[in-house]
N, C-alpha and C. Protein backbone atom coordinates (compact mmCIF):
# COMPACT_ATOMS: atom_id res chain seq x y z
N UNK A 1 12.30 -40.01 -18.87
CA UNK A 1 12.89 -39.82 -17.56
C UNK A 1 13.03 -38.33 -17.24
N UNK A 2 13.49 -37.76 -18.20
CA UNK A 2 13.53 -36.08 -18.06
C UNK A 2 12.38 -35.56 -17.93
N UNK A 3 11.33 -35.80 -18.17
CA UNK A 3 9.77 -35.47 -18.30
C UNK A 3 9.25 -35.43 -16.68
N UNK A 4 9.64 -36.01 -16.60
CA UNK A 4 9.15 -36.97 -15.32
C UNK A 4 9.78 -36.24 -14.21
N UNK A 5 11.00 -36.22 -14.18
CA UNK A 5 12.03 -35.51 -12.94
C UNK A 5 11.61 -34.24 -13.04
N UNK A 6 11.01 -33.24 -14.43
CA UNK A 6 10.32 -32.07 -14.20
C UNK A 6 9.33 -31.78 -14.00
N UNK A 7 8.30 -33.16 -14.03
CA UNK A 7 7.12 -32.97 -13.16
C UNK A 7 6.89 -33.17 -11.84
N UNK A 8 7.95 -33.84 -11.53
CA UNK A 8 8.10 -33.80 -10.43
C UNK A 8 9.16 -32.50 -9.66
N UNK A 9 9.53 -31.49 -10.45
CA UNK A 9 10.12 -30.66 -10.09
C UNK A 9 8.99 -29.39 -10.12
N UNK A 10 7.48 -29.54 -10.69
CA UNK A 10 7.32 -28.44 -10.92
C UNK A 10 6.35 -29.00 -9.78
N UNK A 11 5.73 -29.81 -9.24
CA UNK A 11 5.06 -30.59 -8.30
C UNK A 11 5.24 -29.81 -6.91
N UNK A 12 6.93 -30.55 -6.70
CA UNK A 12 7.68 -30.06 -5.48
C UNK A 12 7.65 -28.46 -5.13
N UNK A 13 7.93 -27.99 -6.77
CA UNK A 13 7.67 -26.30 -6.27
C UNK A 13 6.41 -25.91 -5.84
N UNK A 14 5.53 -26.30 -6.43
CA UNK A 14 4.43 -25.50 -6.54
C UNK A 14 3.45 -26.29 -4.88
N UNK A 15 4.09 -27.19 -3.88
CA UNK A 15 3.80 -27.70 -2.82
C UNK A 15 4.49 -26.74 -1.66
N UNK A 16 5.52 -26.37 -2.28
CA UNK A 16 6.72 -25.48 -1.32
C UNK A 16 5.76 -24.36 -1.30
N UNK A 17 5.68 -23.39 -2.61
CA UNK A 17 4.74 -22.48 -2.41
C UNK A 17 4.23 -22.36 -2.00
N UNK A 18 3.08 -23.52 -2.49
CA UNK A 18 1.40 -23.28 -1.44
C UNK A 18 1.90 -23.41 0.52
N UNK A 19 3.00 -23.83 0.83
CA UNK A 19 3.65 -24.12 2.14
C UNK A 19 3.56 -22.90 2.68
N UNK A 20 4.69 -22.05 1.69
CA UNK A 20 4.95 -20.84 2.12
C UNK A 20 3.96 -19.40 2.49
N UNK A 21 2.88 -19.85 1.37
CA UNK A 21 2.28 -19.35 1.54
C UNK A 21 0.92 -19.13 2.48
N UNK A 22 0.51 -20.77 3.22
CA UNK A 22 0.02 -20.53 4.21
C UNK A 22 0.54 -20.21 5.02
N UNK A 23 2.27 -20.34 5.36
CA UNK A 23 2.76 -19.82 6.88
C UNK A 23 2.46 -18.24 6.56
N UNK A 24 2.78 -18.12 5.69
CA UNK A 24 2.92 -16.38 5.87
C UNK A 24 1.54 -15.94 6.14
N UNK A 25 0.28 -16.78 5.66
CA UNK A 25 -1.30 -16.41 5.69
C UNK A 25 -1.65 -16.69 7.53
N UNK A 26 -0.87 -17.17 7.60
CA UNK A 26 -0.62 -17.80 9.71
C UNK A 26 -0.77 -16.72 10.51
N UNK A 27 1.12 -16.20 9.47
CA UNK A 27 1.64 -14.87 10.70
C UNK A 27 0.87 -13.56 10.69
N UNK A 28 0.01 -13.40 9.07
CA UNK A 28 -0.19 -12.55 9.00
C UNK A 28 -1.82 -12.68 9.95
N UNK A 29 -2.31 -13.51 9.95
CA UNK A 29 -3.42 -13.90 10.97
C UNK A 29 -3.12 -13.47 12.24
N UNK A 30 -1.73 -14.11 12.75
CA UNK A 30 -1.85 -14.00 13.96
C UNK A 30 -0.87 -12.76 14.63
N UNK A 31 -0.88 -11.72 14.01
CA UNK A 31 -0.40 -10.44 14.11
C UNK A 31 -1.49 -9.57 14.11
N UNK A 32 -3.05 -9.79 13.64
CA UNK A 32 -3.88 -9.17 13.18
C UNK A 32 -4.82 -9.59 14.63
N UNK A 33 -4.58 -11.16 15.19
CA UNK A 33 -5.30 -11.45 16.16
C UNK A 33 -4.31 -10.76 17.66
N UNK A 34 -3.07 -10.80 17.74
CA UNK A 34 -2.64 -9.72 18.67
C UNK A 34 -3.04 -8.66 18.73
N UNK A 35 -2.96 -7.66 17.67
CA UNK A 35 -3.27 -6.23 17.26
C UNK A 35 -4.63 -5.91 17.70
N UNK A 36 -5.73 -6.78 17.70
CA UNK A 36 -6.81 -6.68 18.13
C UNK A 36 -6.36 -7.08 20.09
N UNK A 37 -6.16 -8.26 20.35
CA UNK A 37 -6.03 -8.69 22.05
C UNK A 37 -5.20 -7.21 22.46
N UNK A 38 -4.41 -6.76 21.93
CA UNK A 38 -3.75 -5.91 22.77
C UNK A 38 -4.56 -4.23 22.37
N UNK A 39 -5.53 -4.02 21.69
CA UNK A 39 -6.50 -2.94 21.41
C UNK A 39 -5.19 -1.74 21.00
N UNK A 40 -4.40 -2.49 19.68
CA UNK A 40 -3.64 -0.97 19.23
C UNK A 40 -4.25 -0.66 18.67
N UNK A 41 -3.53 0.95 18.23
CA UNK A 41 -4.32 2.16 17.69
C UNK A 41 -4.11 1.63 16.40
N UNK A 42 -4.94 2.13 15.31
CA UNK A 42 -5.11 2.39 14.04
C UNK A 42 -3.30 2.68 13.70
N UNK A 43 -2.63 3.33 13.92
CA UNK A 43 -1.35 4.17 13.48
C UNK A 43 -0.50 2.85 13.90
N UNK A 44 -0.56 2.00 15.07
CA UNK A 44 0.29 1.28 15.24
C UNK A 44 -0.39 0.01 14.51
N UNK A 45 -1.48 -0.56 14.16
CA UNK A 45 -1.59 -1.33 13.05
C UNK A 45 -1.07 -1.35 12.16
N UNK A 46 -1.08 -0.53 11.37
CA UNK A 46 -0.77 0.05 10.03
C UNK A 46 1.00 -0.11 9.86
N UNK A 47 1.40 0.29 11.12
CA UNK A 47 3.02 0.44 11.53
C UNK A 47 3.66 -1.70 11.37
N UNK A 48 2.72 -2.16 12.58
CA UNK A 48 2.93 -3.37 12.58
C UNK A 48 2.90 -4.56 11.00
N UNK A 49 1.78 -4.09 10.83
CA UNK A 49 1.43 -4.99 9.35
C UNK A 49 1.98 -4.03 8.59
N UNK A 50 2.90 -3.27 8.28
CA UNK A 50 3.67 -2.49 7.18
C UNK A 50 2.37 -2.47 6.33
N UNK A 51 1.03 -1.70 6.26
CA UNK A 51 0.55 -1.43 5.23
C UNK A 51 -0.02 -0.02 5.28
N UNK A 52 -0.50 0.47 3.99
CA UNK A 52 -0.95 1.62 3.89
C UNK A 52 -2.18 1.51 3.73
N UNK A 53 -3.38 1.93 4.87
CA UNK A 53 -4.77 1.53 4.84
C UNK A 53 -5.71 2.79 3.90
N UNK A 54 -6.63 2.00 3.26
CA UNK A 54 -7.42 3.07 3.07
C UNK A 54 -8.29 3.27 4.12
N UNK A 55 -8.94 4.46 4.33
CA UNK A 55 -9.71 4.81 5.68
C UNK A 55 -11.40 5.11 5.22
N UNK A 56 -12.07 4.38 5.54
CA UNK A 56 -13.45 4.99 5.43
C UNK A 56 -13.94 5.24 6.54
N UNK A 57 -14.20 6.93 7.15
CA UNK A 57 -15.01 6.88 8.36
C UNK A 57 -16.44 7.65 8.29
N UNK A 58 -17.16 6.99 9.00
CA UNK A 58 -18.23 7.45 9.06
C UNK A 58 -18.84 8.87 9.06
N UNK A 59 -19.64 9.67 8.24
CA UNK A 59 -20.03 10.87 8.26
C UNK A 59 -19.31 11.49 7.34
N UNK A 60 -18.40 10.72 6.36
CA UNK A 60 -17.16 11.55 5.29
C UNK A 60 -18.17 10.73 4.30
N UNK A 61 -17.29 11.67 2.84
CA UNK A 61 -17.41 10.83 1.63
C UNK A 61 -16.81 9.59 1.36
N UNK A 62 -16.04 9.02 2.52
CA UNK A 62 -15.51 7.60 1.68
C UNK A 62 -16.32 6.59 2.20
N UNK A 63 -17.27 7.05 3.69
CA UNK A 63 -18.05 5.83 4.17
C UNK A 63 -19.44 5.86 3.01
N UNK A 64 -19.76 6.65 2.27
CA UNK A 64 -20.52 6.39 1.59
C UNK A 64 -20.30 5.43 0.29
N UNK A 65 -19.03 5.51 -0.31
CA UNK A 65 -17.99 4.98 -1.11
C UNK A 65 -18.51 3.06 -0.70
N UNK A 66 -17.90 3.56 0.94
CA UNK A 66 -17.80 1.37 1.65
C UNK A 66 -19.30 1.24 1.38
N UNK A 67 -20.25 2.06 1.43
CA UNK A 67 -21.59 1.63 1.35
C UNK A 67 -22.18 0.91 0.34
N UNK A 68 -21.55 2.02 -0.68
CA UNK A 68 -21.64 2.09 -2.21
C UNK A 68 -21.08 0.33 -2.33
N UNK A 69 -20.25 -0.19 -2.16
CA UNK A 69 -19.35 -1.20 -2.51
C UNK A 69 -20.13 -2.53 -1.75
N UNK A 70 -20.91 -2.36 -0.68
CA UNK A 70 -21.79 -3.21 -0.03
C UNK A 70 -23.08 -3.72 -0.89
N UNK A 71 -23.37 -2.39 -1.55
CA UNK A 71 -24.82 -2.45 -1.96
C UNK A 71 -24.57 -3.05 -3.42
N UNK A 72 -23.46 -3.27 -3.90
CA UNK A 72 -22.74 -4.16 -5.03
C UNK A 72 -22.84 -5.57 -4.84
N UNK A 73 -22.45 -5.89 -3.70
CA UNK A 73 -21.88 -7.24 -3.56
C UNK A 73 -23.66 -7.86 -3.22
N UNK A 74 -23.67 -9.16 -3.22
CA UNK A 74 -24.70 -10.05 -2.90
C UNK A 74 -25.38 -9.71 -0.89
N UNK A 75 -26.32 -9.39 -0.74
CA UNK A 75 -26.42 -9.73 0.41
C UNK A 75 -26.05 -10.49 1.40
N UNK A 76 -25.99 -11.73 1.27
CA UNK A 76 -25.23 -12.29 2.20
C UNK A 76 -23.57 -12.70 2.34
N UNK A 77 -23.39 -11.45 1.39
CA UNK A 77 -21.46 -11.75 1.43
C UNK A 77 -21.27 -10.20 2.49
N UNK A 78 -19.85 -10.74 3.03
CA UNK A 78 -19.25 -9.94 4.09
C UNK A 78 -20.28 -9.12 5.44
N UNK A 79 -20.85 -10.11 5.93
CA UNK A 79 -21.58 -10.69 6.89
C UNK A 79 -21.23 -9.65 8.06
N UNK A 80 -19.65 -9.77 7.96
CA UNK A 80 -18.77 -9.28 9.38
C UNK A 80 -18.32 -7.58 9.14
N UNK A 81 -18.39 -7.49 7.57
CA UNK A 81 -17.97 -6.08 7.35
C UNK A 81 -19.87 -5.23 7.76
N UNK A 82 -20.39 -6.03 7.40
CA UNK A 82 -21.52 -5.35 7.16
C UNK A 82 -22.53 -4.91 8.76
N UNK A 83 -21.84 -5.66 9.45
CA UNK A 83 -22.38 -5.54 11.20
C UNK A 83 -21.11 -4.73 11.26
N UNK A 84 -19.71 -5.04 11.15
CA UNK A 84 -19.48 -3.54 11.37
C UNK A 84 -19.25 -2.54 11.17
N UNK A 85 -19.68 -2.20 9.58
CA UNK A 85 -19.95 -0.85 9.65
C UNK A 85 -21.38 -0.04 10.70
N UNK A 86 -22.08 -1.23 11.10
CA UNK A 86 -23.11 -0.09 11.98
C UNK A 86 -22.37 0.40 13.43
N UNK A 87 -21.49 -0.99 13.02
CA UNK A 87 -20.88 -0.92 14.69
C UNK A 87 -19.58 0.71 14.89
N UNK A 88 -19.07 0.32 14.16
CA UNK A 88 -17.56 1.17 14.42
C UNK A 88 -17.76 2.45 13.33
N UNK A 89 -16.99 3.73 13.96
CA UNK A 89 -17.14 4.75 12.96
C UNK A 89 -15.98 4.36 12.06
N UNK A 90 -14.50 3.89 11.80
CA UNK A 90 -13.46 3.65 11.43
C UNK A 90 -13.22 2.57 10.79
N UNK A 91 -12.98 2.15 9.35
CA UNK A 91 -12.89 0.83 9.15
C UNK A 91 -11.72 1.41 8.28
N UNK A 92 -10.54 0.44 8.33
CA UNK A 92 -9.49 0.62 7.70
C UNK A 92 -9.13 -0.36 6.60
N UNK A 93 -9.00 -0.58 4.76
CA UNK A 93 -8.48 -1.49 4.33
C UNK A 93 -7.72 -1.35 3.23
N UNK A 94 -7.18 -2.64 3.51
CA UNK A 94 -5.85 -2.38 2.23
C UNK A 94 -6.18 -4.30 1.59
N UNK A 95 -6.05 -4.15 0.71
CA UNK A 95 -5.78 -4.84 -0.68
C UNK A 95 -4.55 -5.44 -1.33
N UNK A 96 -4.41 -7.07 -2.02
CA UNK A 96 -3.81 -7.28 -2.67
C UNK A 96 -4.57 -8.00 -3.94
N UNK A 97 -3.45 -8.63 -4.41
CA UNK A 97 -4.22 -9.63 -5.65
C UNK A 97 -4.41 -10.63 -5.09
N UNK A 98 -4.57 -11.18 -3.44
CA UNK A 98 -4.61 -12.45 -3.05
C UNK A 98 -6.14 -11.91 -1.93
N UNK A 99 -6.01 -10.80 -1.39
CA UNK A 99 -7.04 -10.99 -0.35
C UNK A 99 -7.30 -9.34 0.05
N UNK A 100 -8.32 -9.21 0.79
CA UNK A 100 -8.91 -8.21 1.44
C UNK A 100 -8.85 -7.37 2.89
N UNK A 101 -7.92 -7.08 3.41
CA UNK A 101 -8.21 -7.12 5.52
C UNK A 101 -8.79 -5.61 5.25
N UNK A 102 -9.96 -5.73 6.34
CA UNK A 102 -10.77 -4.58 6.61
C UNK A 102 -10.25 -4.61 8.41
N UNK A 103 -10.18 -3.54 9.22
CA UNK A 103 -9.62 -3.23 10.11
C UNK A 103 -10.82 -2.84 10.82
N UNK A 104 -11.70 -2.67 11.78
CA UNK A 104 -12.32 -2.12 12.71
C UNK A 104 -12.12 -1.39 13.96
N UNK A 105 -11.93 -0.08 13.97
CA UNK A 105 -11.85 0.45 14.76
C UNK A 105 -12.78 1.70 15.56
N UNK A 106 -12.62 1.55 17.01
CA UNK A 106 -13.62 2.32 17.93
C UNK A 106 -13.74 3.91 17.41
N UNK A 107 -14.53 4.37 18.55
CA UNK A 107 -14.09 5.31 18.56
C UNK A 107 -12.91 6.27 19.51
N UNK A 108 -12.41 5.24 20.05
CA UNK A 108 -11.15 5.85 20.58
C UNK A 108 -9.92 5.53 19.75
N UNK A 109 -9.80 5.19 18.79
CA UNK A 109 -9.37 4.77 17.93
C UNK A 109 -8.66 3.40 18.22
N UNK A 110 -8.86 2.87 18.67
CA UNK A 110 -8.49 1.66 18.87
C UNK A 110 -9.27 0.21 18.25
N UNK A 111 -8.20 -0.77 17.48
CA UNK A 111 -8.84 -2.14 16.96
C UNK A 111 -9.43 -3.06 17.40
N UNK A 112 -10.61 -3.43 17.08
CA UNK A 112 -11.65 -4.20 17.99
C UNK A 112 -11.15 -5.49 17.58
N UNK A 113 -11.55 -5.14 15.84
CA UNK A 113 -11.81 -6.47 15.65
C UNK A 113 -11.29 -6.38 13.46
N UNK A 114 -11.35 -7.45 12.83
CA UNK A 114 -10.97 -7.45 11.74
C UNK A 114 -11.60 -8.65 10.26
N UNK A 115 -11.32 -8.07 9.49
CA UNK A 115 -11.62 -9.28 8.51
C UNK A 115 -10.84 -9.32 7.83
N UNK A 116 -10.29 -10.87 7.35
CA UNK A 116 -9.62 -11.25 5.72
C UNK A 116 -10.21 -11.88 5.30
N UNK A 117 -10.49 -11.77 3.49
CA UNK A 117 -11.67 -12.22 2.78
C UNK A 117 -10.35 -12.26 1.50
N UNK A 118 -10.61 -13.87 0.59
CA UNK A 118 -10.12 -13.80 0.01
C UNK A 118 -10.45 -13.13 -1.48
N UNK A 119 -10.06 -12.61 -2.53
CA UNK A 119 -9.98 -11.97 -3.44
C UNK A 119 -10.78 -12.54 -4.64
């Protein structure tokens, strides 16, 4: 009986989690899909999603870096990063142990458009 009430306790948790963790995968979606509709700047992204981006822009040493990291991966992975790096001079990303957001931005510095790719 005790066996049982803790598999079913570790069940319940680990359902709550995965819960929690798509709402938060939601908001964080749909903060990323505003940020783009309303074309904020790079500085107020970064501000909004509390993160610290790394910056690769075009014509520096770190866009050679995102290149470097393309020509790693399989050809047909990151489809969307890879159209836009021709597209945008600015791509902004930050990292966890769960996932990837790459940021796209103009050259007025403003967010077009974005990716999350999981880890």
């Amino acid at each position: 009986m005790i066996r049982s009430t803790l598999v079913h306790a570790i069940l319940w948790s680990s359902l709550l989690a995965g819960a929690c963790m798509m709402s938060a995968d939601a908001r964080y979606i749909a903060e990323l899909d505003s940020i783009v509709k309303e074309h904020a700047t790079e500085q107020q992204a970064a501000e909004r999603l509390q993160l610290k981006f790394e910056v690769y822009e075009r014509g520096k040493p770190s866009w050679d870096s995102l290149q470097a990291f393309l020509l790693r991966e399989p050809a047909d992975s990151f489809a969307k990063l890879r159209e836009a790096v021709s597209k945008y001079p600015r791509i902004l990303y930050h990292t966890t142990e769960w996932r990837m957001t790459w940021v796209f931005v103009d050259e007025q510095g403003l967010v077009r458009d974005y990716l999350v790719s999981s880890q």
